[in-house]
Protein backbone atom coordinates (compact mmCIF):
# COMPACT_ATOMS: atom_id res chain seq x y z
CA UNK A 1 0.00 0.00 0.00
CA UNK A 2 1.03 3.39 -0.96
CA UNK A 3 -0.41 5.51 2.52
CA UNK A 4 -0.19 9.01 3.68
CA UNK A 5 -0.65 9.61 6.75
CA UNK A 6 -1.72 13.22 8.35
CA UNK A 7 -0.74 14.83 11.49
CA UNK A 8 -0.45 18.06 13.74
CA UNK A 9 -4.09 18.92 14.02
CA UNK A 10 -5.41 20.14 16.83
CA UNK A 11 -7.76 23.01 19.04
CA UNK A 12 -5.89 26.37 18.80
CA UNK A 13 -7.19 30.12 18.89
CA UNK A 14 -7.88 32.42 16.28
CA UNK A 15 -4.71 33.53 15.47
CA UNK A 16 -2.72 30.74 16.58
CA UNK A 17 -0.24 28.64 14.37
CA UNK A 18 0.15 25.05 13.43
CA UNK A 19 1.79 23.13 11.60
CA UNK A 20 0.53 20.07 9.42
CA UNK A 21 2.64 16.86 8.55
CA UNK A 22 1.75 14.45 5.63
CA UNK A 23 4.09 11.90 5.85
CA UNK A 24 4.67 8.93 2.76
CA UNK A 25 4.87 5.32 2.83
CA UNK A 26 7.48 5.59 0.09
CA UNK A 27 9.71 7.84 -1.80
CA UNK A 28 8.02 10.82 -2.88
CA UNK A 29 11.44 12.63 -4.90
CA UNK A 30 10.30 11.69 -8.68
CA UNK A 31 6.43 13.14 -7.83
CA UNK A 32 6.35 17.47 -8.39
CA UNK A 33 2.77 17.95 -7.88
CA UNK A 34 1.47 17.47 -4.11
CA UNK A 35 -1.66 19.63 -2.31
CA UNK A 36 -3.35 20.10 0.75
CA UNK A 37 -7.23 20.17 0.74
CA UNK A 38 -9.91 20.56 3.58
CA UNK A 39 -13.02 19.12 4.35
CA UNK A 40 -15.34 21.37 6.43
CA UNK A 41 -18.59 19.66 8.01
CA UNK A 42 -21.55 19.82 5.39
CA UNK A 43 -19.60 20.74 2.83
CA UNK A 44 -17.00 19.53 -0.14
CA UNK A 45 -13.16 18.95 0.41
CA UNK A 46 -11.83 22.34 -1.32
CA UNK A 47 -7.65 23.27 -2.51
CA UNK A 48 -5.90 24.83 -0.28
CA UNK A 49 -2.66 24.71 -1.26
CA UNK A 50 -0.50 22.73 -4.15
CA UNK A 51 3.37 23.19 -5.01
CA UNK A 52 4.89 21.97 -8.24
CA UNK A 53 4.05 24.11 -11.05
CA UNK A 54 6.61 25.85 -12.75
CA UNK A 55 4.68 29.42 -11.31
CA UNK A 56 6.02 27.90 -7.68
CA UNK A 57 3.25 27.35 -4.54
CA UNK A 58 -0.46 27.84 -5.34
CA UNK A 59 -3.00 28.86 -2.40
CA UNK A 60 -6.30 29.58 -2.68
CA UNK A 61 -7.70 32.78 -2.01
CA UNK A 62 -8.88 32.30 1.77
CA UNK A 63 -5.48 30.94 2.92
CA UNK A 64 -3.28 33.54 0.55
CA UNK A 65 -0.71 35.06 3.15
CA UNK A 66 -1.31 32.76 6.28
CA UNK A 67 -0.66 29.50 4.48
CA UNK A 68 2.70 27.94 3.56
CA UNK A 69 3.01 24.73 1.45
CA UNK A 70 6.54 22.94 1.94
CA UNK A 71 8.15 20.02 1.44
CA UNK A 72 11.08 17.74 2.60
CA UNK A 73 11.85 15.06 0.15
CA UNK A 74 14.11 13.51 2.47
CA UNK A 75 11.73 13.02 5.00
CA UNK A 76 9.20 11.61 2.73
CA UNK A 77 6.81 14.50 4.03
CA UNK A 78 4.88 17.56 3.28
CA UNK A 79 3.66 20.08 5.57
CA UNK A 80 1.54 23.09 5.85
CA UNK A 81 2.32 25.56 8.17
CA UNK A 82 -0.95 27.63 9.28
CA UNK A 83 -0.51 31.16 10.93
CA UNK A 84 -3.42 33.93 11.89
CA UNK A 85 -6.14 30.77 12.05
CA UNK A 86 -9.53 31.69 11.60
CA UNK A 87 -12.71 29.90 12.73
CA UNK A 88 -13.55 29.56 9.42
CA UNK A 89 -10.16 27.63 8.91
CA UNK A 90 -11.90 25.03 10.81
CA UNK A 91 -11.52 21.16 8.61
CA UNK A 92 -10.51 17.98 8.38
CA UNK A 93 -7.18 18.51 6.28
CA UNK A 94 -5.75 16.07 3.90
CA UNK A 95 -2.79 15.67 1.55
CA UNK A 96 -2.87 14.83 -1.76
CA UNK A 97 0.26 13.11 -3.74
CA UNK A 98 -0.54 11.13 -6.83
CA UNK A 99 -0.19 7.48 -6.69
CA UNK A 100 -1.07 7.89 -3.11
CA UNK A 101 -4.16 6.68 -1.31
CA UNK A 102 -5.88 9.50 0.18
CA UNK A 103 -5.26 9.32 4.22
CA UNK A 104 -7.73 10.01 7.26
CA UNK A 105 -6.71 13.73 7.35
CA UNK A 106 -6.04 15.86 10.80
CA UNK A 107 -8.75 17.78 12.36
CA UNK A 108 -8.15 21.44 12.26
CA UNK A 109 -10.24 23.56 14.67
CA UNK A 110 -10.27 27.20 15.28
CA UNK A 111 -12.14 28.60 18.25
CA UNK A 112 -13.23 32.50 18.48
């Protein structure tokens, strides 16, 4: 199986900073594309954030300037480091990496 698995979620404040880890079963240095989405409850999983095109990191337009999209090839792992969280930030985040199964995500919530 080719797994990702998700991590660094938690309960933080609006305007608090984390950090999310998506970590590969397997090499990930030949794959460019990889993306974060989110899942809020009741609705669909949306793009946050994707790195690999030739115009560098992509984010969409809620996250612009708060969001970071990295990655460590190394390590296997992506991350997404969060700052100024909003309550509206508040999802189930997953990575994306193609080839990959699609993990169980890390709850993100954002209290007012």
């Amino acid at each position: 199986q080719v797994q990702l698995v998700e991590s660094g979620g938690g309960l933080v404040q609006a305007g608090g900073s984390l950090r999310l880890s998506c970590v590969a079963s397997r090499s990930i240095s030949s794959i460019r594309h990889v993306e974060w989405y989110r899942q809020a409850s009741g609705k669909q999983r949306e793009l946050v954030a994707q790195v690999g095109s030739p115009e560098g990191p992509e984010y969409a337009d809620s996250v612009k300037g708060r969001f970071t999209i990295s990655r460590d090839n190394a390590k296997r792992t992506v991350y997404l480091q969060m700052n100024s969280l909003k309550p509206e930030d508040s999802a189930v985040y997953y990575c994306y990496i193609p080839s990959f199964d699609w993990g169980r995500g890390t709850q993100v919530t954002v209290s007012s």
